[in-house]
Protein backbone atom coordinates (compact mmCIF):
# COMPACT_ATOMS: atom_id res chain seq x y z
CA UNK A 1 110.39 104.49 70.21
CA UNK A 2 108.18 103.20 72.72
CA UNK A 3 108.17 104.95 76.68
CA UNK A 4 108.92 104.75 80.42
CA UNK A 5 107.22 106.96 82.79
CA UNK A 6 106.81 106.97 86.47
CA UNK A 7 103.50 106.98 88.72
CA UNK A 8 104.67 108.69 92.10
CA UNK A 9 102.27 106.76 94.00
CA UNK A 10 99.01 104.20 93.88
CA UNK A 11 96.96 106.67 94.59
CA UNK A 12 97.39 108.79 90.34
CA UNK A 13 97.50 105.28 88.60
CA UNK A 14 93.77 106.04 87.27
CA UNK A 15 95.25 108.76 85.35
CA UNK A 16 97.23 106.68 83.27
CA UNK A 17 96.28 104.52 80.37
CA UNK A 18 97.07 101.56 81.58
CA UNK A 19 95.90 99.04 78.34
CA UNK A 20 98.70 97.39 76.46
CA UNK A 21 101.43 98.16 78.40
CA UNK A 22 103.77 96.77 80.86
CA UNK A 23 103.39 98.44 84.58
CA UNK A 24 106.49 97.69 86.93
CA UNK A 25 105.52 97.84 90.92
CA UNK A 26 107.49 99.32 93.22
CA UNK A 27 107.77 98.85 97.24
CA UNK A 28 111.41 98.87 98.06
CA UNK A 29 110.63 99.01 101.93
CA UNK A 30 109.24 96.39 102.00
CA UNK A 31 106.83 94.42 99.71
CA UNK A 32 108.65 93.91 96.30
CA UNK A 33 111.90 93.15 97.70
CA UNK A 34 110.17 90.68 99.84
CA UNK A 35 108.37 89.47 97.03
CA UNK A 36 111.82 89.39 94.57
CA UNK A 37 114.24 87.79 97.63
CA UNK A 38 111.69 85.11 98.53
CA UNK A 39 110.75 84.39 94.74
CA UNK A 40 114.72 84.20 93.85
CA UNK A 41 115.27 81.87 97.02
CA UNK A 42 112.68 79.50 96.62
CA UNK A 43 109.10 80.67 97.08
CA UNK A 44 106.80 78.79 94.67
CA UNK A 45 104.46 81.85 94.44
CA UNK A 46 103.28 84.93 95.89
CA UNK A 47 99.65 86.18 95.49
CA UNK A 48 99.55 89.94 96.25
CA UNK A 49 95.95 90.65 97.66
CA UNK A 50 94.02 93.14 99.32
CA UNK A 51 92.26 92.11 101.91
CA UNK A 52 93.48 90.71 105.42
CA UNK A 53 90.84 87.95 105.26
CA UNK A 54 91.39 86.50 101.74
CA UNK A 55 95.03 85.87 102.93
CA UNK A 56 93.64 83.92 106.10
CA UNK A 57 90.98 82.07 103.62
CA UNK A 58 94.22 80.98 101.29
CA UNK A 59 96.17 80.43 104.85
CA UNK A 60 93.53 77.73 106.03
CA UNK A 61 94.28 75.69 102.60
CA UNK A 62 97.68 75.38 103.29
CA UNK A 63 99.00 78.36 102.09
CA UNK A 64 101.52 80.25 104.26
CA UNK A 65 99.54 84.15 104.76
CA UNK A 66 102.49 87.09 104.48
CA UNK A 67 102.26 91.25 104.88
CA UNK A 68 101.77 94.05 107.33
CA UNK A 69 99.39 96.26 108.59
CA UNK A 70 100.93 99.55 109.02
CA UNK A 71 104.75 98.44 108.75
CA UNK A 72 103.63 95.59 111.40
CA UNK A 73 102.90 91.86 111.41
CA UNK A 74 99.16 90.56 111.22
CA UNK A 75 98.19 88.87 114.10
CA UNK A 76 98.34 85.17 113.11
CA UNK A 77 100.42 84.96 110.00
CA UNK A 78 102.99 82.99 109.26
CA UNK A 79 105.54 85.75 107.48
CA UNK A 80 105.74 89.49 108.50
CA UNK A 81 107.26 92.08 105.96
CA UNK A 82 110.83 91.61 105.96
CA UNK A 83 112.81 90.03 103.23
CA UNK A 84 114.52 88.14 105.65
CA UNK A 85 111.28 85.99 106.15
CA UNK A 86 110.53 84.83 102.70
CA UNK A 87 114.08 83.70 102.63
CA UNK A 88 113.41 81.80 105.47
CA UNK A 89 113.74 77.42 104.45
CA UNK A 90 109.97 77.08 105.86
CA UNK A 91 108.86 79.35 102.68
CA UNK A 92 110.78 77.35 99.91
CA UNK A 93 108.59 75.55 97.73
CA UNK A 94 105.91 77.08 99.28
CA UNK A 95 102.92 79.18 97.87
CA UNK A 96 102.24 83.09 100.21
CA UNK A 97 99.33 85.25 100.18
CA UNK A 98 100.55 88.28 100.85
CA UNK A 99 98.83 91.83 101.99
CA UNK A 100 100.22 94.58 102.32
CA UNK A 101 99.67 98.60 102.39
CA UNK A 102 100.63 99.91 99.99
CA UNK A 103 102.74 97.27 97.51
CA UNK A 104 99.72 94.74 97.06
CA UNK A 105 97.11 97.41 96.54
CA UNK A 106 99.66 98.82 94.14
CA UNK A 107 99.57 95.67 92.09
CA UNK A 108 95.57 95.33 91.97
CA UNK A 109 95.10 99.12 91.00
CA UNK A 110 97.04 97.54 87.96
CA UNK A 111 94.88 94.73 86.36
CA UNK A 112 94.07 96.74 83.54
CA UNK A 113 98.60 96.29 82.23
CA UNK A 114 99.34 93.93 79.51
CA UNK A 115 101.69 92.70 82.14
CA UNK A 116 102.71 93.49 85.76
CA UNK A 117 105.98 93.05 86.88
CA UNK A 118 107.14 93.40 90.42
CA UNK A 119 110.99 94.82 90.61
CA UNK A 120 113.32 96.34 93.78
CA UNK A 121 116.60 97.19 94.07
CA UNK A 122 117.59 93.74 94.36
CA UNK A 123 116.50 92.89 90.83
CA UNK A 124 116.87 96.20 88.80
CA UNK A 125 119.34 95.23 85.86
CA UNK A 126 117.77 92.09 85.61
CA UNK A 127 113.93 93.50 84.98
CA UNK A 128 115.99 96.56 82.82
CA UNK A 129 117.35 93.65 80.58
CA UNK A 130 113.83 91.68 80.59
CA UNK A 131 111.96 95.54 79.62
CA UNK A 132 114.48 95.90 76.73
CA UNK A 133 112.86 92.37 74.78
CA UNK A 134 109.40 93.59 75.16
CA UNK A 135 108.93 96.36 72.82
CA UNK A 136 106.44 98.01 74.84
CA UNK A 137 105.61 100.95 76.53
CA UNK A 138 106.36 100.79 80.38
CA UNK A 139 104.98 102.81 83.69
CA UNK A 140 106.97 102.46 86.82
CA UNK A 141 104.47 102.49 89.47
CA UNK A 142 106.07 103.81 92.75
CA UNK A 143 103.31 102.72 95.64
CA UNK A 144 104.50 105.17 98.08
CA UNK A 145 102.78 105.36 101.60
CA UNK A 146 99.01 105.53 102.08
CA UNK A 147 98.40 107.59 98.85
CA UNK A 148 101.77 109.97 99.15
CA UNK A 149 105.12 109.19 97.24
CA UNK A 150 107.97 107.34 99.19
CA UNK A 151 111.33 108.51 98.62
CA UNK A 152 112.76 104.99 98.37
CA UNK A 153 110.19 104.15 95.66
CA UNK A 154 111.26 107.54 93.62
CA UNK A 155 115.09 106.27 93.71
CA UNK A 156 114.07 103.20 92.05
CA UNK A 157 112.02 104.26 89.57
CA UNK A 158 114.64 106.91 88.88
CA UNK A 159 117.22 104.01 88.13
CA UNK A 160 115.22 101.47 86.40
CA UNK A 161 114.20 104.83 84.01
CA UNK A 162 117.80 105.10 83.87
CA UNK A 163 118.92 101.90 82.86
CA UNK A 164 116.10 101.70 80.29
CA UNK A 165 117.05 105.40 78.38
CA UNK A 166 119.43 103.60 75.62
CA UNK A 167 115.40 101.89 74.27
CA UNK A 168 112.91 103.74 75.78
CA UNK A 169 112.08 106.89 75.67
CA UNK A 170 111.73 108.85 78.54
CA UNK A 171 108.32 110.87 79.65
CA UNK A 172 106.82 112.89 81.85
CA UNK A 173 107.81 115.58 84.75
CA UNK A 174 107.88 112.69 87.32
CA UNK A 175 110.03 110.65 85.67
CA UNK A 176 112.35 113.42 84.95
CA UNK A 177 112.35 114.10 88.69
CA UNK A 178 112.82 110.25 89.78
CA UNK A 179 115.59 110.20 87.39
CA UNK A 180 117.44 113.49 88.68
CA UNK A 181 117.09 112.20 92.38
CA UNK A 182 118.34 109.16 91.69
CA UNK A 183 121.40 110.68 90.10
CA UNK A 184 121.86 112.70 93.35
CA UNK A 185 121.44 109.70 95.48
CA UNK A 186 123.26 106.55 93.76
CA UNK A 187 126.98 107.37 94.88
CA UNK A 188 125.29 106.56 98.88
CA UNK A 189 121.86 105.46 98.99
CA UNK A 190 121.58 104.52 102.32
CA UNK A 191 123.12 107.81 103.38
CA UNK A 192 120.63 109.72 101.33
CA UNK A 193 117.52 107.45 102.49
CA UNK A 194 118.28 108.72 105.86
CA UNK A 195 115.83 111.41 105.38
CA UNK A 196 112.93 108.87 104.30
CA UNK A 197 110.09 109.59 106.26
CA UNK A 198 109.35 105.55 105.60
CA UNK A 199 112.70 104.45 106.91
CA UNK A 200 112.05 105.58 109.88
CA UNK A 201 108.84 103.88 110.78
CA UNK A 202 111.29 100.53 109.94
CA UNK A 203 114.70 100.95 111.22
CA UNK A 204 114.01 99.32 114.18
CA UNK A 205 112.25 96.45 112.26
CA UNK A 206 114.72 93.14 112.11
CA UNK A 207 117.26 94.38 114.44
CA UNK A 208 118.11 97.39 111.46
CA UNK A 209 118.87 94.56 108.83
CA UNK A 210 115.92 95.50 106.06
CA UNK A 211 116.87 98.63 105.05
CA UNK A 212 120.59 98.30 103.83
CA UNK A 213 119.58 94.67 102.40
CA UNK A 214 116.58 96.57 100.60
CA UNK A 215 118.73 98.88 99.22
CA UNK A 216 121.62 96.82 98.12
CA UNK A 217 121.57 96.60 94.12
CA UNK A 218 121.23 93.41 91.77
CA UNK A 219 121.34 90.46 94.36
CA UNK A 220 119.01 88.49 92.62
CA UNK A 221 118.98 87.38 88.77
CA UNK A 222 115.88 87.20 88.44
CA UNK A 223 112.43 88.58 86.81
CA UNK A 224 109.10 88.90 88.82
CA UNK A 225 105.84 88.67 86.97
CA UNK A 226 102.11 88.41 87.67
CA UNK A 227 101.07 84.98 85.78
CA UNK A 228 97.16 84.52 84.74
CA UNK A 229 96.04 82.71 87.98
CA UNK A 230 97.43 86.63 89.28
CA UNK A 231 100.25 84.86 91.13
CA UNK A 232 103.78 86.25 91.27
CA UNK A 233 106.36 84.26 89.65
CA UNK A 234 109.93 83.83 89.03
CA UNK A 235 110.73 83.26 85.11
């Protein structure tokens, strides 16, 4: 029976063997369920990056330039960090470079996967039911903030672990623990997130909106994967 098992943060992927198997990214506030509502609206593409300046060289070829800095928008980009943005009818059809601090690092600490997907809240039973054709052994990657775990990310990998039990086996103490807090949490999440050290750096981002949308389960039918050019797609 092949596995799940969750990373807690970016900063222990190097400990995992990372070769032949799937890795799912994590950034419920914000970066993946920017990247899932804007993909499952009408965004042609998303290319998660690093650096700030590789999303202004993309921007200057006529790509719009998307992310944060610190839960904040870069100075001269088009799209900040909120889902609401990418939803926005000036990003439909449209290809985004995106940075951010934590998601896009996340999803370049992963190049070594046999596939990357990128999954929130908004898109869990659809990436559970994609995970179950694969055959594969999976790592939920949970980027956390600046090298520590984020609550939020926990939840999720806790209920995508869950979802996945009846064909994949689960491993590991973290996943175990994701899992268990999940279980605690899912009857209220946005009651239990109160206490996220990372919600409250945003809750006064988008007049309050982001978090509750963020958090709100299976909005979108659709899968997120990184494609060869390393753009991130809708199949």
């Amino acid at each position: 029976m092949n596995t799940i098992e969750v990373c807690l943060t970016h900063e222990l992927i190097h400990q995992h063997e990372l070769e032949g198997k799937v890795v799912v990214i994590t950034d419920v506030f914000r970066a993946t369920s920017c990247i899932v509502a804007g993909l499952a609206t009408g965004v042609k593409a998303i290319k998660p990056l690093i650096e700030v300046e590789d999303c202004r060289t993309l921007q200057a070829e006529g790509w719009l330039a998307g992310g944060e800095r610190h839960a904040q928008l870069i100075e001269g980009f088009d799209l900040d960090n909120s889902p609401f943005s990418y939803m926005e009818e000036r990003a439909k059809g449209k290809k985004v470079a995106m940075t951010t601090t934590n998601g896009t690092l996340a999803v370049n600490k992963s190049m070594a996967a046999d596939e990357i997907l990128a999954a929130s809240f908004g898109n869990l039973t659809a990436t559970v039911s994609y995970l179950k054709t694969l055959q594969k052994d999976v790592i939920v990657l949970a980027a956390g903030w600046k090298g520590r775990p984020g609550l939020e990310d926990v939840l999720f990998a806790g209920a995508l672990a869950l979802g996945c039990q009846e064909f994949l086996q689960t491993v590991g103490d973290s996943t175990h623990l994701a899992i268990a807090g999940y279980d605690v949490a899912k009857g209220n999440l946005l009651e239990y997130m109160q206490r996220a050290s990372h919600l409250h750096r945003l809750k006064n981002l988008s007049g309050g909106k982001d978090i509750p949308f963020c958090l709100e389960i299976d909005q979108f039918d659709v899968v997120v994967k990184l494609n060869e050019a390393k753009e991130l797609v809708a199949l």
